[in-house]
N, C-alpha and C. Protein backbone atom coordinates (compact mmCIF):
# COMPACT_ATOMS: atom_id res chain seq x y z
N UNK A 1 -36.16 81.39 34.63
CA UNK A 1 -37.09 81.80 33.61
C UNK A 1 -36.41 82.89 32.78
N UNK A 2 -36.45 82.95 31.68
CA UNK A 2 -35.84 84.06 30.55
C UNK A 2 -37.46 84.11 29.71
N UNK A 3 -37.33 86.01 29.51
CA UNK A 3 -38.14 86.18 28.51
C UNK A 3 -37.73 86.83 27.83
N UNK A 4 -38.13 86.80 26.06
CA UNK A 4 -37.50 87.55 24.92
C UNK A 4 -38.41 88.47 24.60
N UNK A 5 -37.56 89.81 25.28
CA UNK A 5 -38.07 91.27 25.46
C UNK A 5 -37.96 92.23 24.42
N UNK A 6 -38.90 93.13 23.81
CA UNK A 6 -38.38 93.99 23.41
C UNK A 6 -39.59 95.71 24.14
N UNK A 7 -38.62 96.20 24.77
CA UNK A 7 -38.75 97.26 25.61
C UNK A 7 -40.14 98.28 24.81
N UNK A 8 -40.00 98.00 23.54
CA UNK A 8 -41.27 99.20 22.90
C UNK A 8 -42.35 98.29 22.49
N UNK A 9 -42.46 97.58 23.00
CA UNK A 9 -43.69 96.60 22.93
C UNK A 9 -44.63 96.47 23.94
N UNK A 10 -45.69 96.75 24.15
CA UNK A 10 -46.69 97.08 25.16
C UNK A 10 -46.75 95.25 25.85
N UNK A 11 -46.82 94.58 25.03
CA UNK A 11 -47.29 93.30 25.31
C UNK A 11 -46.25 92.48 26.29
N UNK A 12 -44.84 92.86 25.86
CA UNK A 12 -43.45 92.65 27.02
C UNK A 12 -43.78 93.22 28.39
N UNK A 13 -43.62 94.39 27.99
CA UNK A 13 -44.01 95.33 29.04
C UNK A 13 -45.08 94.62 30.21
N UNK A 14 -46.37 94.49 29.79
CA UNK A 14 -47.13 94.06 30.84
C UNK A 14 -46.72 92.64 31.63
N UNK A 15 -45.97 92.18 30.48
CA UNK A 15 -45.48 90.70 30.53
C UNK A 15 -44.63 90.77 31.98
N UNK A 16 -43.36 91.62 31.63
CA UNK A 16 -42.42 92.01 32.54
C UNK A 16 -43.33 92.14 33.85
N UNK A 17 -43.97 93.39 33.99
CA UNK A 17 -44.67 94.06 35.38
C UNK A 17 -45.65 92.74 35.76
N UNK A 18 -46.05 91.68 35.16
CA UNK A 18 -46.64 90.54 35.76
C UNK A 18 -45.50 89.68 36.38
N UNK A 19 -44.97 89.65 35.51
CA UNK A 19 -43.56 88.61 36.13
C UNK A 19 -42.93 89.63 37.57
N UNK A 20 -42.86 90.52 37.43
CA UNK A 20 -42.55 91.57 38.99
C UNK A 20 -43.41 91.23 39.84
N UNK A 21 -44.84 91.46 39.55
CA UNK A 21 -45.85 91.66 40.28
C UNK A 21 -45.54 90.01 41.30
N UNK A 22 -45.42 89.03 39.98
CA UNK A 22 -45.32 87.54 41.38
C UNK A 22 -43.97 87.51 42.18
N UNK A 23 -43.36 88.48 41.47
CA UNK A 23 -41.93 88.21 42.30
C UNK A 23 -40.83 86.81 41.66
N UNK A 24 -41.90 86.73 40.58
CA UNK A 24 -40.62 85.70 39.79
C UNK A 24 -39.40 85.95 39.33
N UNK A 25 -38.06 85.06 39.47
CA UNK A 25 -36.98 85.28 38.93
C UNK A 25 -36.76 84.52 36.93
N UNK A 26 -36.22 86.10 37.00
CA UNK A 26 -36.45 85.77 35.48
C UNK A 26 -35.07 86.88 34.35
N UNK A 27 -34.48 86.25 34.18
CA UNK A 27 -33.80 86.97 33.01
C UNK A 27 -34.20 87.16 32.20
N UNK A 28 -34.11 89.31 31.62
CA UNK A 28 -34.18 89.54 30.22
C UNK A 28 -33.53 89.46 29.22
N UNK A 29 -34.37 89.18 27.78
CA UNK A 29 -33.17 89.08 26.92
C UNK A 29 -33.96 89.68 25.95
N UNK A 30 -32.79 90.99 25.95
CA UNK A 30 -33.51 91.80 25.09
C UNK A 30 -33.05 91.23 23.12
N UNK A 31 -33.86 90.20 22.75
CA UNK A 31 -33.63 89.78 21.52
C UNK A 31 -33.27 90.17 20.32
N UNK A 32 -33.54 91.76 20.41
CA UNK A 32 -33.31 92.64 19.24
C UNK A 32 -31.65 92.64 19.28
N UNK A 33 -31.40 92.94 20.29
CA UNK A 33 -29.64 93.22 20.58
C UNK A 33 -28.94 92.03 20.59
N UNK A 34 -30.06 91.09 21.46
CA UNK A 34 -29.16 89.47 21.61
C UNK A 34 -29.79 89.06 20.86
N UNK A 35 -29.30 88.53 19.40
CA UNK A 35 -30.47 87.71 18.68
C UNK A 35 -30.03 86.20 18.73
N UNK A 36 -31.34 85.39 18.62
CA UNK A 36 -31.36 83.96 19.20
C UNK A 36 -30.75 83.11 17.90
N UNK A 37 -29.98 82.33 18.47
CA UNK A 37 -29.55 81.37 17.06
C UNK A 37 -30.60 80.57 16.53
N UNK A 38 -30.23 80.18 15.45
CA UNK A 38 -31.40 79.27 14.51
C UNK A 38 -31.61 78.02 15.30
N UNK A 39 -30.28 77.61 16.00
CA UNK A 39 -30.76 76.72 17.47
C UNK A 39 -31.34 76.94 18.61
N UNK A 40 -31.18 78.05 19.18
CA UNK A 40 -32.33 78.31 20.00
C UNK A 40 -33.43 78.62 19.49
N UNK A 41 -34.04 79.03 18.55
CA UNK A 41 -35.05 79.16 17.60
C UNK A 41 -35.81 77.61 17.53
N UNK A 42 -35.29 77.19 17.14
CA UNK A 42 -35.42 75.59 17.15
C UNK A 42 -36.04 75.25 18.14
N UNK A 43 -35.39 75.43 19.55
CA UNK A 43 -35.26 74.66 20.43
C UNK A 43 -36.71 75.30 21.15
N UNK A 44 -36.53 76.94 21.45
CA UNK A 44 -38.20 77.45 21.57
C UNK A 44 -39.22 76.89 20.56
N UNK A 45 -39.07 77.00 19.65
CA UNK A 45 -40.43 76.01 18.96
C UNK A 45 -40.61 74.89 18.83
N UNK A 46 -39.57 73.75 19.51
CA UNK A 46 -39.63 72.86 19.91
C UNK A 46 -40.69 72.64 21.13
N UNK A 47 -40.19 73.52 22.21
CA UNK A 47 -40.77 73.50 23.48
C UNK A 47 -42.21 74.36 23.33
N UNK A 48 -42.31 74.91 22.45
CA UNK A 48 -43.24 75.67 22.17
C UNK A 48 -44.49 75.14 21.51
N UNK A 49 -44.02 73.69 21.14
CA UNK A 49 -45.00 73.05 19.82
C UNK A 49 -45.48 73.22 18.62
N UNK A 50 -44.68 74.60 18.26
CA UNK A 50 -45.20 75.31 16.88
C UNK A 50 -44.16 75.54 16.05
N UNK A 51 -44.65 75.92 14.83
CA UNK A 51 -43.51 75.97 13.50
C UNK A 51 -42.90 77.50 13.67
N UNK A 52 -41.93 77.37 13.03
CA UNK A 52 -41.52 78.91 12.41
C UNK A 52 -42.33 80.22 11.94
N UNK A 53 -43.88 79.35 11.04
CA UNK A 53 -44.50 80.33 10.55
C UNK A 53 -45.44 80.59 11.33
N UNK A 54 -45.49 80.15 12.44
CA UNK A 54 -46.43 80.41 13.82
C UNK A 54 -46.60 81.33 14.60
N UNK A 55 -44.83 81.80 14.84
CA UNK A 55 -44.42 82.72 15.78
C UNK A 55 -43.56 84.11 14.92
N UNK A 56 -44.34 83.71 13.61
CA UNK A 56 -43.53 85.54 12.57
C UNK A 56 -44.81 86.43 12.92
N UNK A 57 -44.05 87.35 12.60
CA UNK A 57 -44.72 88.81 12.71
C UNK A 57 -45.15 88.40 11.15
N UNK A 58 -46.31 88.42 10.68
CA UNK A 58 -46.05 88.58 9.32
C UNK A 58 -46.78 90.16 8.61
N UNK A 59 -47.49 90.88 9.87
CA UNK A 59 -47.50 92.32 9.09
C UNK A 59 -46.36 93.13 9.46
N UNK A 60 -45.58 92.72 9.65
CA UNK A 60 -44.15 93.41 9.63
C UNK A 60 -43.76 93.85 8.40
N UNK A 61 -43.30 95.22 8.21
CA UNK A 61 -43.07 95.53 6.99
C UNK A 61 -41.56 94.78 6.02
N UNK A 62 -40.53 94.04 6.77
CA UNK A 62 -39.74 93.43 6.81
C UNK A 62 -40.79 91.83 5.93
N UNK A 63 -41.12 92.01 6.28
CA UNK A 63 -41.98 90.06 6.07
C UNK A 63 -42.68 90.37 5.00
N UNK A 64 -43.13 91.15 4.60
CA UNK A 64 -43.58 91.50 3.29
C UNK A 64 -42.29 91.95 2.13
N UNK A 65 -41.01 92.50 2.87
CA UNK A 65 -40.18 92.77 1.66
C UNK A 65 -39.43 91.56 1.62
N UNK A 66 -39.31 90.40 2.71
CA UNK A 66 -38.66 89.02 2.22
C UNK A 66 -39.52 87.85 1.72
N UNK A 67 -41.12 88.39 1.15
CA UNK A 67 -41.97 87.55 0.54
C UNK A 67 -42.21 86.51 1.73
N UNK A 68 -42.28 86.57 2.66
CA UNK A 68 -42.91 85.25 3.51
C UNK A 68 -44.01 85.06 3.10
N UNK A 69 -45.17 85.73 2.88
CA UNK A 69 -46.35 84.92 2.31
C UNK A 69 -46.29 83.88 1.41
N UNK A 70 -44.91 83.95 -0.06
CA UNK A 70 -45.18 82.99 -0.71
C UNK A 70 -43.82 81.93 -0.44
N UNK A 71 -43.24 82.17 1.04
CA UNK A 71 -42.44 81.02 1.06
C UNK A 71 -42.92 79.73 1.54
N UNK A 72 -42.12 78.82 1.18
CA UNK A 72 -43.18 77.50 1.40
C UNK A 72 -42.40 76.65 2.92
N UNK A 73 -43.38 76.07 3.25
CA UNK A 73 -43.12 75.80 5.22
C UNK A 73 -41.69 74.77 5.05
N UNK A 74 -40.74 75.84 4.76
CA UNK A 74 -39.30 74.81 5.07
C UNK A 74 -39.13 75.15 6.37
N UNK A 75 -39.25 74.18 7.50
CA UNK A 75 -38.88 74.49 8.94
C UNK A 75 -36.82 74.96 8.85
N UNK A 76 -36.44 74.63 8.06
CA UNK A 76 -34.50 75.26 8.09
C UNK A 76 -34.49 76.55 7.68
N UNK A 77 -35.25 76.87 6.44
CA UNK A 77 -35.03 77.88 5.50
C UNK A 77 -36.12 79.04 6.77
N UNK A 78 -37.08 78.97 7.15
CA UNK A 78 -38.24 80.04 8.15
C UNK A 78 -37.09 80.14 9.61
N UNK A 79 -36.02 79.32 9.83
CA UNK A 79 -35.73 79.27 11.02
C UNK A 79 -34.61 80.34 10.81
N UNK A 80 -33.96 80.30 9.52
CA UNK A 80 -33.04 81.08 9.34
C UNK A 80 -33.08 82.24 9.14
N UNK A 81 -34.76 82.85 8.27
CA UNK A 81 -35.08 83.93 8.36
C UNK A 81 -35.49 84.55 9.63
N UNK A 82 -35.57 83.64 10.38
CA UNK A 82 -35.80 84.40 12.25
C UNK A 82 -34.94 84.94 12.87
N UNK A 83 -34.04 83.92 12.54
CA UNK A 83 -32.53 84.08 13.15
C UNK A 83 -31.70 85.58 12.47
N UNK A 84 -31.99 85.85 11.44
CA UNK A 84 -31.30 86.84 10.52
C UNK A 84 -32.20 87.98 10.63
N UNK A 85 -33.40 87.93 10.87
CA UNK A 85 -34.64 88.95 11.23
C UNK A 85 -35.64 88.99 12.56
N UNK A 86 -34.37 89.40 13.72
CA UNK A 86 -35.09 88.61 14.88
C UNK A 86 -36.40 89.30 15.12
N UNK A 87 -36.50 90.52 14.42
CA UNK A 87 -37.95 91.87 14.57
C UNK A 87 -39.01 91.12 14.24
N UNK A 88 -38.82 90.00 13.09
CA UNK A 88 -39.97 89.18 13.05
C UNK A 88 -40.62 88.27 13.81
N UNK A 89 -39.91 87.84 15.27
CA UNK A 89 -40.20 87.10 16.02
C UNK A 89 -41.55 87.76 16.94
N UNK A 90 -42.67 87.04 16.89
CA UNK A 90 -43.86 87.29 18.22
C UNK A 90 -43.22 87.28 19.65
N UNK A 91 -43.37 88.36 20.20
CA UNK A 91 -42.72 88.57 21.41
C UNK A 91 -44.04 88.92 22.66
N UNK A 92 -43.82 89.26 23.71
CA UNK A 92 -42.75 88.16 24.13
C UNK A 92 -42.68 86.70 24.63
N UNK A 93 -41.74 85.72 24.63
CA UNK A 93 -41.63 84.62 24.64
C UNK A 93 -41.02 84.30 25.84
N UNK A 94 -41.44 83.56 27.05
CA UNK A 94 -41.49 83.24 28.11
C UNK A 94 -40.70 81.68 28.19
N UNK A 95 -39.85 81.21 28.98
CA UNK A 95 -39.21 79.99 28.78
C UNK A 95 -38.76 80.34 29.93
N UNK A 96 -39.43 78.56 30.92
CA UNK A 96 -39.13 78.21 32.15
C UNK A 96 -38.49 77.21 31.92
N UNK A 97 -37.87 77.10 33.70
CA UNK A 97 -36.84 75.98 33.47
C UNK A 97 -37.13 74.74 33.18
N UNK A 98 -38.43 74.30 33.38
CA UNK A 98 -38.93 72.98 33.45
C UNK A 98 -39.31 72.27 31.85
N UNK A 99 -38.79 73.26 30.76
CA UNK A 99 -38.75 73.01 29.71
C UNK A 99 -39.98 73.41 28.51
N UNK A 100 -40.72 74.19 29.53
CA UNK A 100 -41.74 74.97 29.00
C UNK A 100 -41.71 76.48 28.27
N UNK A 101 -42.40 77.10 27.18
CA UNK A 101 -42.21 78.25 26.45
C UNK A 101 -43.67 78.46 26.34
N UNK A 102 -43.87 80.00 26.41
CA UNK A 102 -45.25 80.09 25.91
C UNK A 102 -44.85 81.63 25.36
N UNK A 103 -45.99 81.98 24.27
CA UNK A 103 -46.07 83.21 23.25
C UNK A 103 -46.70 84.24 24.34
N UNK A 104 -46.13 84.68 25.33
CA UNK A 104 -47.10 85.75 26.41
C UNK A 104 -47.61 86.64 25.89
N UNK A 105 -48.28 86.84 24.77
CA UNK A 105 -49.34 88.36 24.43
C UNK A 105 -50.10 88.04 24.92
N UNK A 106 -50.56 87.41 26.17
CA UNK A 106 -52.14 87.97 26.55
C UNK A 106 -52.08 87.42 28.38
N UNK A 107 -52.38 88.09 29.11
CA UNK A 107 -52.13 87.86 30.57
C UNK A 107 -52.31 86.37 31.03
N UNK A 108 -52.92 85.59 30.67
CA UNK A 108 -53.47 84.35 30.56
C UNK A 108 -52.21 83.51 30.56
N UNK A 109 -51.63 83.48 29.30
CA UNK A 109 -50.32 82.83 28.98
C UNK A 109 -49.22 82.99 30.08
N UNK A 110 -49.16 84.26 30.42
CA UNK A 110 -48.35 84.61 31.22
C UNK A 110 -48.55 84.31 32.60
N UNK A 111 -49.82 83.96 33.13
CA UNK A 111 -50.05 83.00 34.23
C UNK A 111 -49.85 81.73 33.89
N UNK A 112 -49.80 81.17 32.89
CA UNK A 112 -49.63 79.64 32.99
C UNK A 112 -47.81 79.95 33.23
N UNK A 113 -47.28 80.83 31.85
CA UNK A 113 -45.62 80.19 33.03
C UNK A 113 -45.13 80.92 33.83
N UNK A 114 -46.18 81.53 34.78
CA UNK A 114 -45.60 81.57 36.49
C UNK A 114 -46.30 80.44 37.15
N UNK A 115 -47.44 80.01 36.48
CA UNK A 115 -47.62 78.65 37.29
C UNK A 115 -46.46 77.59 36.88
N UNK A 116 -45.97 77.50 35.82
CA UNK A 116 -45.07 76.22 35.36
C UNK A 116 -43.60 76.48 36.18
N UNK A 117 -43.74 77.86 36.41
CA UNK A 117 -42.40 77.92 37.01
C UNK A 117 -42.51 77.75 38.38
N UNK A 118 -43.72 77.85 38.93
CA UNK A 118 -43.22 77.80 40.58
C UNK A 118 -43.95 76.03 40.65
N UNK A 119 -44.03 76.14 39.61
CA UNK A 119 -44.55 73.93 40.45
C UNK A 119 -43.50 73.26 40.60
């Protein structure tokens, strides 16, 4: 299991201390430092079922100075602005081995992939 962490985010945070709490094995990746290629980008919202403009921050003050509101849903062109602005990514993002990803802001999510991971 890998989740895409960023340490000043309350919502990681609890994410993390749940993933402790079951005793799951799980690599961090702290995304800000490691940022994800436009293929792994891909490949999480692949497994994820959602677009690019799904998983932006869009009150990010960043997302307002690269106009995302009036860009139009190019899944290449949104993937690249992720990839080049990883701060805009909804964190954190949970990905088990079994080919599953989920958006963990809310404890809920984050029980489904410790359930996906230990089945």
């Amino acid at each position: 299991m890998e989740i895409w962490f960023n340490p000043a985010c309350s919502k990681c945070r609890l994410a993390q201390e749940m993933l402790d709490e079951a005793g799951a094995d799980y690599v961090v990746r702290r995304y800000l430092e490691a940022p994800p290629t436009a293929a792994e980008i891909e490949d999480v919202l692949d497994r994820l079922g959602l677009q690019p403009w799904d998983i932006t921050r869009m009150a990010e003050p960043r997302a307002e100075e690269l106009g995302l509101a009036d860009l139009t849903h190019d899944r290449e062109q949104w993937i690249a602005v992720l990839a080049a602005n990883p701060s805009l990514i909804q964190r954190p993002i949970i990905i088990t081995a079994d080919g599953s990803a989920w958006v963990a802001r809310s404890p809920e999510e984050v029980e489904k992939a410790l359930a996906a991971d230990q089945a």
